[in-house]
C-alpha atoms as a PDB file:
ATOM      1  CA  UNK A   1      23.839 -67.448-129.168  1.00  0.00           C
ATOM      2  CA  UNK A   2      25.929 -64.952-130.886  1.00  0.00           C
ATOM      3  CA  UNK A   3      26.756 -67.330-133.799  1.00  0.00           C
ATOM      4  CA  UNK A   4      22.924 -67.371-134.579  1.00  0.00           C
ATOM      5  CA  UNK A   5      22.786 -64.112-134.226  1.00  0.00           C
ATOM      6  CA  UNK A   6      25.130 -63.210-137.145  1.00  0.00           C
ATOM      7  CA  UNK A   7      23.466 -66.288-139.093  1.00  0.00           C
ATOM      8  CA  UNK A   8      20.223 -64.630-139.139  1.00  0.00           C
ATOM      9  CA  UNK A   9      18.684 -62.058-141.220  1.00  0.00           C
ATOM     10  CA  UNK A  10      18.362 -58.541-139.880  1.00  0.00           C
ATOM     11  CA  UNK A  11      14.803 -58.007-138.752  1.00  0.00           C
ATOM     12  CA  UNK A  12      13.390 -55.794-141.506  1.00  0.00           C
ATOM     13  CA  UNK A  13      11.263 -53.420-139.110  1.00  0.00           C
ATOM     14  CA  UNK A  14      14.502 -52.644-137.269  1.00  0.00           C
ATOM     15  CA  UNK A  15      16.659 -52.022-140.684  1.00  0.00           C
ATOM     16  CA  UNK A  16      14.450 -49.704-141.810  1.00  0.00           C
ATOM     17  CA  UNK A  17      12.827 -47.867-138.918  1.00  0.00           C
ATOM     18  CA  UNK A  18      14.919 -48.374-135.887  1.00  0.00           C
ATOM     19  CA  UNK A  19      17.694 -45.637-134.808  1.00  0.00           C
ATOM     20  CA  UNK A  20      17.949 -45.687-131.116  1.00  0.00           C
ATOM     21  CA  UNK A  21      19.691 -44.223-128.097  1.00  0.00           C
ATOM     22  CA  UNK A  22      20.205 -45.346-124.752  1.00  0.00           C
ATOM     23  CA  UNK A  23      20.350 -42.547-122.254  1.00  0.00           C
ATOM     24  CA  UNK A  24      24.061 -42.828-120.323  1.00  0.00           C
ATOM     25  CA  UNK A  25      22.984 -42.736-116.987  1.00  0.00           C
ATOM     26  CA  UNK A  26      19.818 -44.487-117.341  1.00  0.00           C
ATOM     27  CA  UNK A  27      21.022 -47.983-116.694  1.00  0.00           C
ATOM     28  CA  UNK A  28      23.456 -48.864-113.539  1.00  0.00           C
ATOM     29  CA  UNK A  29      24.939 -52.260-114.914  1.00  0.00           C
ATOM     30  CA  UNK A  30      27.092 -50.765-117.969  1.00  0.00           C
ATOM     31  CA  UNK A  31      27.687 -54.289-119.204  1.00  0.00           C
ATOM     32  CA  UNK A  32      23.766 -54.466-119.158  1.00  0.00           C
ATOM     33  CA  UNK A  33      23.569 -51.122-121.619  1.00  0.00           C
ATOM     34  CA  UNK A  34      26.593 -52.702-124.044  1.00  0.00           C
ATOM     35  CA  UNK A  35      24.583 -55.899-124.201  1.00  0.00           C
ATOM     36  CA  UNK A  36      21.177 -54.450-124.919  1.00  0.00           C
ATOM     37  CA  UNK A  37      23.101 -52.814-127.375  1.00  0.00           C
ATOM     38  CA  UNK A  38      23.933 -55.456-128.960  1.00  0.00           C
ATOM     39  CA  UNK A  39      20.937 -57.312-128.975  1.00  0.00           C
ATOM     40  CA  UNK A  40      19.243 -54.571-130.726  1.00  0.00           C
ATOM     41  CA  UNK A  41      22.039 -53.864-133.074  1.00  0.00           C
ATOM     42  CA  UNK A  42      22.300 -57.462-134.306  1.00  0.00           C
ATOM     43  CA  UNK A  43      18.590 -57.339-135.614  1.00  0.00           C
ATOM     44  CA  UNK A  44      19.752 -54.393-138.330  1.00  0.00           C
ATOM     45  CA  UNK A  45      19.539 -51.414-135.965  1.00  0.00           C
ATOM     46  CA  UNK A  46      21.643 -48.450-135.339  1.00  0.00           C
ATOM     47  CA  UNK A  47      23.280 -47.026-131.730  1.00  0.00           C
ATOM     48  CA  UNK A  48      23.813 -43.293-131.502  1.00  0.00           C
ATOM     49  CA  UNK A  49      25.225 -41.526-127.800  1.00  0.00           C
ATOM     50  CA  UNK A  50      23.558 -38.380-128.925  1.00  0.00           C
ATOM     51  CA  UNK A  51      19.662 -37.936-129.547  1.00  0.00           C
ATOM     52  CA  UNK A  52      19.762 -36.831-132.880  1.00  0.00           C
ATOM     53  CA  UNK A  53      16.681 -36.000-134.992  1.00  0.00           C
ATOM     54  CA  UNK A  54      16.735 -39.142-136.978  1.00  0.00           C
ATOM     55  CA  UNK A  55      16.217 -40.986-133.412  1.00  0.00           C
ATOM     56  CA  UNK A  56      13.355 -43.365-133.731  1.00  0.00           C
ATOM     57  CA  UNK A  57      13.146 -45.090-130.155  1.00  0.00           C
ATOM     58  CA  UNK A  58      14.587 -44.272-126.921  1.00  0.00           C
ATOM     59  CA  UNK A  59      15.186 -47.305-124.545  1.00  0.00           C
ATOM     60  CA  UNK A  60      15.080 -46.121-121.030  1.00  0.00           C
ATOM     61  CA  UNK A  61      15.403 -46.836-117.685  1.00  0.00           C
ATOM     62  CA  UNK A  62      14.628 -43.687-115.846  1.00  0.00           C
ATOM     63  CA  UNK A  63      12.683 -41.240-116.429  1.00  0.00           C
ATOM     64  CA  UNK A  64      14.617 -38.958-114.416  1.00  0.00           C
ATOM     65  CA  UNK A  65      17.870 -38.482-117.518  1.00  0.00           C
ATOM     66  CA  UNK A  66      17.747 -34.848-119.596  1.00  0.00           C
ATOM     67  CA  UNK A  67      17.362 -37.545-122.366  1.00  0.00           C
ATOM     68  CA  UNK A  68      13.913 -37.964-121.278  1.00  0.00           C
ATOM     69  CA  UNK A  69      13.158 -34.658-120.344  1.00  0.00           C
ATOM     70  CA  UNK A  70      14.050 -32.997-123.649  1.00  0.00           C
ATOM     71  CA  UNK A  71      11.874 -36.129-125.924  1.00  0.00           C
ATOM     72  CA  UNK A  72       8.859 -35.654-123.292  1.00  0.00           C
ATOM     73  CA  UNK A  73       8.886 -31.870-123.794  1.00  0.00           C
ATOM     74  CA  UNK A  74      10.223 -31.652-127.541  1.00  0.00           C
ATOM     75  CA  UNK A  75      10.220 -35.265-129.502  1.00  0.00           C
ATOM     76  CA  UNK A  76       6.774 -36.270-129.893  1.00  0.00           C
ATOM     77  CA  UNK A  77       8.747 -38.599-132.885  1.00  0.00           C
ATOM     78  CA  UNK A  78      10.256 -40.536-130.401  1.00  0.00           C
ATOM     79  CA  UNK A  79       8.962 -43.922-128.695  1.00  0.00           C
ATOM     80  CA  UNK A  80      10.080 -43.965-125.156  1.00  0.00           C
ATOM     81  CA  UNK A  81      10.346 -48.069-124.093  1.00  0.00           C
ATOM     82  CA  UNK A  82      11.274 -50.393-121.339  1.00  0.00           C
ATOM     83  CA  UNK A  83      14.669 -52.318-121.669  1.00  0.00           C
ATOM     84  CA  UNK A  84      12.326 -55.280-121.409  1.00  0.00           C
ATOM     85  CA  UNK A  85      11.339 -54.390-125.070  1.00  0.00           C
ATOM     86  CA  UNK A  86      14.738 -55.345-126.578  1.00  0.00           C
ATOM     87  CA  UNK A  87      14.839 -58.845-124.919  1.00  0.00           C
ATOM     88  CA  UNK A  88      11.144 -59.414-125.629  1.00  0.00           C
ATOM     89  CA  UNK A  89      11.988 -58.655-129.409  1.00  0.00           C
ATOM     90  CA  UNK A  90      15.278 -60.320-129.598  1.00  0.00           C
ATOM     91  CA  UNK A  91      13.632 -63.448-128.394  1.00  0.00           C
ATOM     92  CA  UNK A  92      11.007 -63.597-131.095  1.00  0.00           C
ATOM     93  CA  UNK A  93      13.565 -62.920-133.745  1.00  0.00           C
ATOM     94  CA  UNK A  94      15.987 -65.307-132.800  1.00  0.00           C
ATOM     95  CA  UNK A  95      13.588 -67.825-132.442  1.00  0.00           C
ATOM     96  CA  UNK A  96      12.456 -66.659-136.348  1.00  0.00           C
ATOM     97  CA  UNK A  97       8.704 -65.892-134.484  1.00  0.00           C
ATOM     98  CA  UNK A  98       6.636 -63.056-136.545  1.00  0.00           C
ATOM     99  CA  UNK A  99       7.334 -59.493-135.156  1.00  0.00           C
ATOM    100  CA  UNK A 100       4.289 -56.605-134.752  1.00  0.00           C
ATOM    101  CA  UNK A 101       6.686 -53.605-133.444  1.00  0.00           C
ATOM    102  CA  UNK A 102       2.995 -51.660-132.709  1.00  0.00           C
ATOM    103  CA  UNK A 103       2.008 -54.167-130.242  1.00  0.00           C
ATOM    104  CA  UNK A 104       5.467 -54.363-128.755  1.00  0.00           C
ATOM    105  CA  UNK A 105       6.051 -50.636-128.411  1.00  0.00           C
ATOM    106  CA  UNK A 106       2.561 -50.234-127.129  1.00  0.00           C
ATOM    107  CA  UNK A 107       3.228 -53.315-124.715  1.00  0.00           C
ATOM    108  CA  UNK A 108       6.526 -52.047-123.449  1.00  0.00           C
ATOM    109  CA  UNK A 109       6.251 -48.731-123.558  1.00  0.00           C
ATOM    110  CA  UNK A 110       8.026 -46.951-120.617  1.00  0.00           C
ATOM    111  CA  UNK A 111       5.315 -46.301-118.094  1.00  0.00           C
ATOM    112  CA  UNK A 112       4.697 -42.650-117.554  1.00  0.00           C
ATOM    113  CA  UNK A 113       5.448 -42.085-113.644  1.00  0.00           C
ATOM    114  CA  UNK A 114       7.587 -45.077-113.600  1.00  0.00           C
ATOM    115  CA  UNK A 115       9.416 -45.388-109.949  1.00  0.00           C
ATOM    116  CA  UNK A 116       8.122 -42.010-108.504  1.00  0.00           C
ATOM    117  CA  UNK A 117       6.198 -41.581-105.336  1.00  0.00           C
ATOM    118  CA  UNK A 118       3.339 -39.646-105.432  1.00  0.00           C
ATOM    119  CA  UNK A 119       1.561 -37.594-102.766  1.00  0.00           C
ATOM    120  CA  UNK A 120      -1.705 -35.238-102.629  1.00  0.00           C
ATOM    121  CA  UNK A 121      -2.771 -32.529-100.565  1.00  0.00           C
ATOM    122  CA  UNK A 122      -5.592 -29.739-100.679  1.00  0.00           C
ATOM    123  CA  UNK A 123      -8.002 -32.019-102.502  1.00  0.00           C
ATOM    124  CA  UNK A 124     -10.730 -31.979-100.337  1.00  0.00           C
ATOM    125  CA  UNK A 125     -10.385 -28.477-100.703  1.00  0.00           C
ATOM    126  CA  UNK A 126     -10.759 -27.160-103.817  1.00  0.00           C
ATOM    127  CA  UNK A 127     -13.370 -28.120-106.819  1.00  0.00           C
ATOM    128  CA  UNK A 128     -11.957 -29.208-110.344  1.00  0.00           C
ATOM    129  CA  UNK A 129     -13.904 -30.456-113.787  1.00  0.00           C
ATOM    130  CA  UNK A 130     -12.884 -32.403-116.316  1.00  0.00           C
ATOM    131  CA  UNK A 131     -13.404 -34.476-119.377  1.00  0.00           C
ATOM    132  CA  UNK A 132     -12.088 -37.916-120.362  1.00  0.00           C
ATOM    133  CA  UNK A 133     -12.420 -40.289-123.111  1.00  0.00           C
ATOM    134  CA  UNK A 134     -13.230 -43.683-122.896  1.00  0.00           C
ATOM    135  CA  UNK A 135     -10.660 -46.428-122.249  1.00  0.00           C
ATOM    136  CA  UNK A 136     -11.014 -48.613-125.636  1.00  0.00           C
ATOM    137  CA  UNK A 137     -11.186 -52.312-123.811  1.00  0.00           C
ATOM    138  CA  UNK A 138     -11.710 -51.431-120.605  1.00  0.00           C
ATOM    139  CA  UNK A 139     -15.203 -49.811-120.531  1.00  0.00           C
ATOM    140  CA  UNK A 140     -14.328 -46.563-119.066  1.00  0.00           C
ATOM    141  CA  UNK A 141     -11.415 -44.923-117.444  1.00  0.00           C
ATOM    142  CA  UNK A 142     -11.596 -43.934-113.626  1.00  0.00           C
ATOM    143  CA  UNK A 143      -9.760 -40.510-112.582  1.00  0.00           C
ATOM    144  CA  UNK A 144     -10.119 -38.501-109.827  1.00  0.00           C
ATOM    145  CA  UNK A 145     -13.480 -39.937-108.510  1.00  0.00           C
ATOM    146  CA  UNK A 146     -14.834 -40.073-112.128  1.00  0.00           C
ATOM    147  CA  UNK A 147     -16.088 -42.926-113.902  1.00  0.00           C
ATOM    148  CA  UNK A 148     -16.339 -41.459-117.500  1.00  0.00           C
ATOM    149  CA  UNK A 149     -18.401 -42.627-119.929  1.00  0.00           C
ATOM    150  CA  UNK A 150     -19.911 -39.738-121.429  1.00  0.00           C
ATOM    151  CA  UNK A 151     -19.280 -36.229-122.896  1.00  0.00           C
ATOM    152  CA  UNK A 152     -19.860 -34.559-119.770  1.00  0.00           C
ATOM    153  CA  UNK A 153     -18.624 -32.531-117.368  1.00  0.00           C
ATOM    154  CA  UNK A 154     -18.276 -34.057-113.960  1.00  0.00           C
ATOM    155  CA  UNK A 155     -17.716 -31.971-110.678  1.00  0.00           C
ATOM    156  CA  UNK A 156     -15.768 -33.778-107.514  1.00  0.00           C
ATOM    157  CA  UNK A 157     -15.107 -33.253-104.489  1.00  0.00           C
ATOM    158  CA  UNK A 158     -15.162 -35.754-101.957  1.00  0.00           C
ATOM    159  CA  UNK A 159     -12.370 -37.111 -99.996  1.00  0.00           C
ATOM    160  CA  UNK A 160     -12.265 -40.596-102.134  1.00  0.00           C
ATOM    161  CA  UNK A 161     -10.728 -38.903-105.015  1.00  0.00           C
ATOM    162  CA  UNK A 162      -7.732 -39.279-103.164  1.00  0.00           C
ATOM    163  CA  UNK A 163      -8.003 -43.280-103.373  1.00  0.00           C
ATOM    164  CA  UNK A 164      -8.968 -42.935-106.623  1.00  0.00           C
ATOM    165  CA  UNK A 165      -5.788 -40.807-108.268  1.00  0.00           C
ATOM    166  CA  UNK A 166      -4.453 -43.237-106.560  1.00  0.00           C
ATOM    167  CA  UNK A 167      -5.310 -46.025-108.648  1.00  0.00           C
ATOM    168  CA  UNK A 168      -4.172 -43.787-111.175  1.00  0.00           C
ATOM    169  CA  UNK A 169      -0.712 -43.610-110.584  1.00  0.00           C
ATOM    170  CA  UNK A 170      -0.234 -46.818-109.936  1.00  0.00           C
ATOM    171  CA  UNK A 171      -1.831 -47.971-112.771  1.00  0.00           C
ATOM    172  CA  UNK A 172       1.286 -46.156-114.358  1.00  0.00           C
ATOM    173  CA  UNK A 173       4.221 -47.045-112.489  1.00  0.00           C
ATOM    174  CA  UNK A 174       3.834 -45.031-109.638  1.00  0.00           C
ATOM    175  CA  UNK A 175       3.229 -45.539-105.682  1.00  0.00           C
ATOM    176  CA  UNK A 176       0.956 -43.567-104.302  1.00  0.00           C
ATOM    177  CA  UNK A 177       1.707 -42.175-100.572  1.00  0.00           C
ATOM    178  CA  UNK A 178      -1.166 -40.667 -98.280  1.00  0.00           C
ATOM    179  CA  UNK A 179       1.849 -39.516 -95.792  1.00  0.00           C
ATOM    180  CA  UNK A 180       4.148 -37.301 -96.879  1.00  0.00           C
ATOM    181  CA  UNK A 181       7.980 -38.264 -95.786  1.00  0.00           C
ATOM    182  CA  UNK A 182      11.173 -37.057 -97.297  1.00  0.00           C
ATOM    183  CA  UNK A 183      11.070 -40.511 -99.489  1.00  0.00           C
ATOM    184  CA  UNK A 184       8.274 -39.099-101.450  1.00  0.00           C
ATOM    185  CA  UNK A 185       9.274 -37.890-105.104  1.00  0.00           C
ATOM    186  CA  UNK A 186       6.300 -35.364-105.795  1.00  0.00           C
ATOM    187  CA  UNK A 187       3.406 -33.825-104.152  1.00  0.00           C
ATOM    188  CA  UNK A 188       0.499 -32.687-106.394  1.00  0.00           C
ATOM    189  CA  UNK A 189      -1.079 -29.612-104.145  1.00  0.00           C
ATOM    190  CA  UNK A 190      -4.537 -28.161-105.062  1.00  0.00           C
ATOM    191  CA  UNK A 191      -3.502 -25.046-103.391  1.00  0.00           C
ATOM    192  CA  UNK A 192       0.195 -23.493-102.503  1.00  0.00           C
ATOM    193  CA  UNK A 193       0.146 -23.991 -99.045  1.00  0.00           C
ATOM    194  CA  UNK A 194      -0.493 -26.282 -96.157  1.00  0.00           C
ATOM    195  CA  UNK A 195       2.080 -27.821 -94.031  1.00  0.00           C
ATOM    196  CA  UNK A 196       2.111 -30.820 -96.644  1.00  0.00           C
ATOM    197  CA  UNK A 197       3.232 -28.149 -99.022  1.00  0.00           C
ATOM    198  CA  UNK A 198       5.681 -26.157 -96.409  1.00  0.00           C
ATOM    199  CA  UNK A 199       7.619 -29.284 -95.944  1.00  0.00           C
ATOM    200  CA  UNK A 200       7.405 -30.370 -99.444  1.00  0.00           C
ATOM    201  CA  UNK A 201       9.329 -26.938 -99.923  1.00  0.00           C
ATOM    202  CA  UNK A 202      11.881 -27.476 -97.314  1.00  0.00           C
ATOM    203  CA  UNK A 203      12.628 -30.603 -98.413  1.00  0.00           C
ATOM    204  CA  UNK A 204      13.015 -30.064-101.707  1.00  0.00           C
ATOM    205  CA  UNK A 205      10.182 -32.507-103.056  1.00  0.00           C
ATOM    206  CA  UNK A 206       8.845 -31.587-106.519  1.00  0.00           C
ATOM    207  CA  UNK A 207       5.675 -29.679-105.864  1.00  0.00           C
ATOM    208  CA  UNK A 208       3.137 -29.819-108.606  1.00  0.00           C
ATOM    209  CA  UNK A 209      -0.349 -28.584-109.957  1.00  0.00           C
ATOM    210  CA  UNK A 210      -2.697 -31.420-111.059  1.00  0.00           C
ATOM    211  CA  UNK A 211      -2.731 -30.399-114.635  1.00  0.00           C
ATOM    212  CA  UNK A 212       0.825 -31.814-114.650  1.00  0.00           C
ATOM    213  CA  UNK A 213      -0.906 -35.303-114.028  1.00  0.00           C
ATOM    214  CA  UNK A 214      -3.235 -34.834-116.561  1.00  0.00           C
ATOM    215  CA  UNK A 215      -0.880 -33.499-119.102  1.00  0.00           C
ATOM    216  CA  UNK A 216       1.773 -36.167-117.999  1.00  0.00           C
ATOM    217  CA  UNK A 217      -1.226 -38.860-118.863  1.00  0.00           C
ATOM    218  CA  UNK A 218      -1.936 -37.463-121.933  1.00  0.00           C
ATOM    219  CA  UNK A 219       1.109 -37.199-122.957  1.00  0.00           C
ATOM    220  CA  UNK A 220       2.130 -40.639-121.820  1.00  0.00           C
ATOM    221  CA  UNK A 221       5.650 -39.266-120.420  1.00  0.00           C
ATOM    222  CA  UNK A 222       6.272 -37.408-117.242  1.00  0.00           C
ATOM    223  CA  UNK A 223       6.337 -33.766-117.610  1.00  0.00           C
ATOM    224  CA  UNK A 224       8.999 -31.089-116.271  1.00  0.00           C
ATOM    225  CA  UNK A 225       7.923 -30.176-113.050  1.00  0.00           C
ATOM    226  CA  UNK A 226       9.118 -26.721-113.263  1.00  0.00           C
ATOM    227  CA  UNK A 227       6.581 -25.716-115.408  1.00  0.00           C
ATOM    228  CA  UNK A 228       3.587 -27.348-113.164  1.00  0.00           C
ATOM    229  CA  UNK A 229       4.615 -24.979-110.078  1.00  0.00           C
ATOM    230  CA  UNK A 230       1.691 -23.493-108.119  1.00  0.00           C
ATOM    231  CA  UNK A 231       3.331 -20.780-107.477  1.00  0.00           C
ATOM    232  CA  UNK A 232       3.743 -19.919-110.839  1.00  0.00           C
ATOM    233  CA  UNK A 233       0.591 -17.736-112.351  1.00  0.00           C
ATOM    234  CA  UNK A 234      -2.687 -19.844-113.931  1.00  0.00           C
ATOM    235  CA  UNK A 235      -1.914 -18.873-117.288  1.00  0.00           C
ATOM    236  CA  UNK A 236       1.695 -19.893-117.498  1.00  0.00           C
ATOM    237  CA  UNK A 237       0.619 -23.397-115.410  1.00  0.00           C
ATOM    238  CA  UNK A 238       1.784 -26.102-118.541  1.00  0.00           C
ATOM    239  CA  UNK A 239       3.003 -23.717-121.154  1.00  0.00           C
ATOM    240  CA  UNK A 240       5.913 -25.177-123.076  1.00  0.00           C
ATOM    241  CA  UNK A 241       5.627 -28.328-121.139  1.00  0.00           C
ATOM    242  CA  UNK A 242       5.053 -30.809-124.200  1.00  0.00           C
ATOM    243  CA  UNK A 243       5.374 -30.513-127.878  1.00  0.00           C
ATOM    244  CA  UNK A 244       3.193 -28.326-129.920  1.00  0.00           C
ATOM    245  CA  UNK A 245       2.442 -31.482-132.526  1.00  0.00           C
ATOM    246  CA  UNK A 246      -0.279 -34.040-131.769  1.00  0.00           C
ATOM    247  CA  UNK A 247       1.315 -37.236-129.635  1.00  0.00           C
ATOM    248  CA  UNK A 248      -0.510 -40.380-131.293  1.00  0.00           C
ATOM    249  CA  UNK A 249      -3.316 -41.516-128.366  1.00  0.00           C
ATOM    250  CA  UNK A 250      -2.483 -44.466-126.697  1.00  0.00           C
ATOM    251  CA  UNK A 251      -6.229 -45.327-126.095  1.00  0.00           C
ATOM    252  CA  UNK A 252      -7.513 -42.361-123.862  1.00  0.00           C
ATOM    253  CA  UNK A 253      -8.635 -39.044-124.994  1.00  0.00           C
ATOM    254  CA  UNK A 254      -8.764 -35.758-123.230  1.00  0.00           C
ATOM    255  CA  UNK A 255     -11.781 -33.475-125.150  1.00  0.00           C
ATOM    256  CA  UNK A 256     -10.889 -30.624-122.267  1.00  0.00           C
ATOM    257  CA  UNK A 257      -9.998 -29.626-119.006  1.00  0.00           C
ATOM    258  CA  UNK A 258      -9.706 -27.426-116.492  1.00  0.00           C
ATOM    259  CA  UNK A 259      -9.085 -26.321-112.725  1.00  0.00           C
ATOM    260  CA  UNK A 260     -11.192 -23.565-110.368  1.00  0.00           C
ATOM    261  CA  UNK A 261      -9.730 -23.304-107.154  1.00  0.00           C
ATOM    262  CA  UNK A 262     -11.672 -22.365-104.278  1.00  0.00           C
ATOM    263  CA  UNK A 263     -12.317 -18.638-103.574  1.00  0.00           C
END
């Protein structure tokens, strides 16, 4: 296998477009890291430790590495994918198949609450409205009780929507939990308080508003939590969160939105 590798040509995407890093801690196995490494470096790429602003891709396995955090808040540049995407490519190549690095970083892109578990409380209690694009392919795009297929506003409130986000998050990586235990990751609270959100607090679970899972969908990476805290005052709820230049859609778009909490 490595003998054909250094036979073959590099792959021209990856000569030309293709500086990557692979966060330290993201990956356990640190023979698995040296070899994907390889792999990605023997089709013409280049391996940097540090994420500097030439980066192209970043190949991750966590979304919980300050690599991550700084390219979801600061590097809208930068494609975040699955290790999976470097064996799926390296395959083709070898093999001499045809390569579309679109479809492949669309395919394997690292899914945006990868591994977290993901709780809700004070739904049923507050209202919220927003607006959603339509899913290109799939017809419509469900969130929160919504099926969206128009340029409206929609109000919900019934206890469903809790089923319903969900679907959501495990459409994108995510479990979803209707108990709350100390094995939960995050709790998305409609209101800052509750004794969902007391032990969330004492337990040191990442306590959220649900603009952070909107913003974290249209971003397509999980945001920084701290700046999602309900405690923190309406205005200042997502400032600073993501970068200030457009992220490419991925399919879904967001005309507005916006959260009333009950009186």
């Amino acid at each position: 296998m490595l003998h054909l590798c250094a036979c073959r040509a590099p792959c021209e995407y990856f000569t030309s477009n293709f500086l990557f890093s692979l966060p330290s801690l993201a990956l356990a196995d640190t023979l698995r890291q040296t070899a994907l490494a390889k792999k990605a470096v023997d089709m013409g790429a280049r391996h940097v430790l540090d994420l500097t602003s030439d980066v192209t891709h970043l190949i991750c396995a966590d979304l919980a590495t300050p690599k991550y955090k700084y390219v979801a808040r600061m590097r809208a540049d930068v494609q975040v994918v699955g290790v999976e995407w470097v064996d799926a490519m390296y395959d083709l190549w070898i093999n001499g198949e045809d390569i579309n690095p679109l479809d492949f970083n669309e395919k394997y892109k690292f899914p945006t609450f990868q591994g977290l578990a993901i709780s809700l409380t004070g739904i049923q209690d507050c209202k919220f409205y927003f607006s959603i694009g339509i899913c290109v392919g799939l017809g419509g795009f469900f969130m929160a009780g919504v099926y969206y297929l128009t340029d409206l506003f929609i109000l919900v409130t019934t206890a469903s929507d809790r089923e319903k986000v969900g679907n959501i998050v495990r459409l994108h990586g995510a479990s979803y939990r209707p108990d709350l235990t100390k094995s939960v990751s995050h709790l998305i609270a409609a209101v800052p308080e509750g004794s969902k959100y007391d032990f969330a607090r004492n337990t040191g679970i990442s306590i959220v508003t649900f603009e952070w899972l909107y913003d974290s969908l249209e971003r397509g990476m999980a945001l920084d939590e701290s700046f999602y805290d309900p405690e923190l005052p309406r205005e200042k709820i997502g400032v600073g969160a993501k970068p200030s230049a457009a992220v490419p859609s991925r399919g879904v778009s967001w005309p507005s939105s916006s959260f009333l909490p009950c009186g």
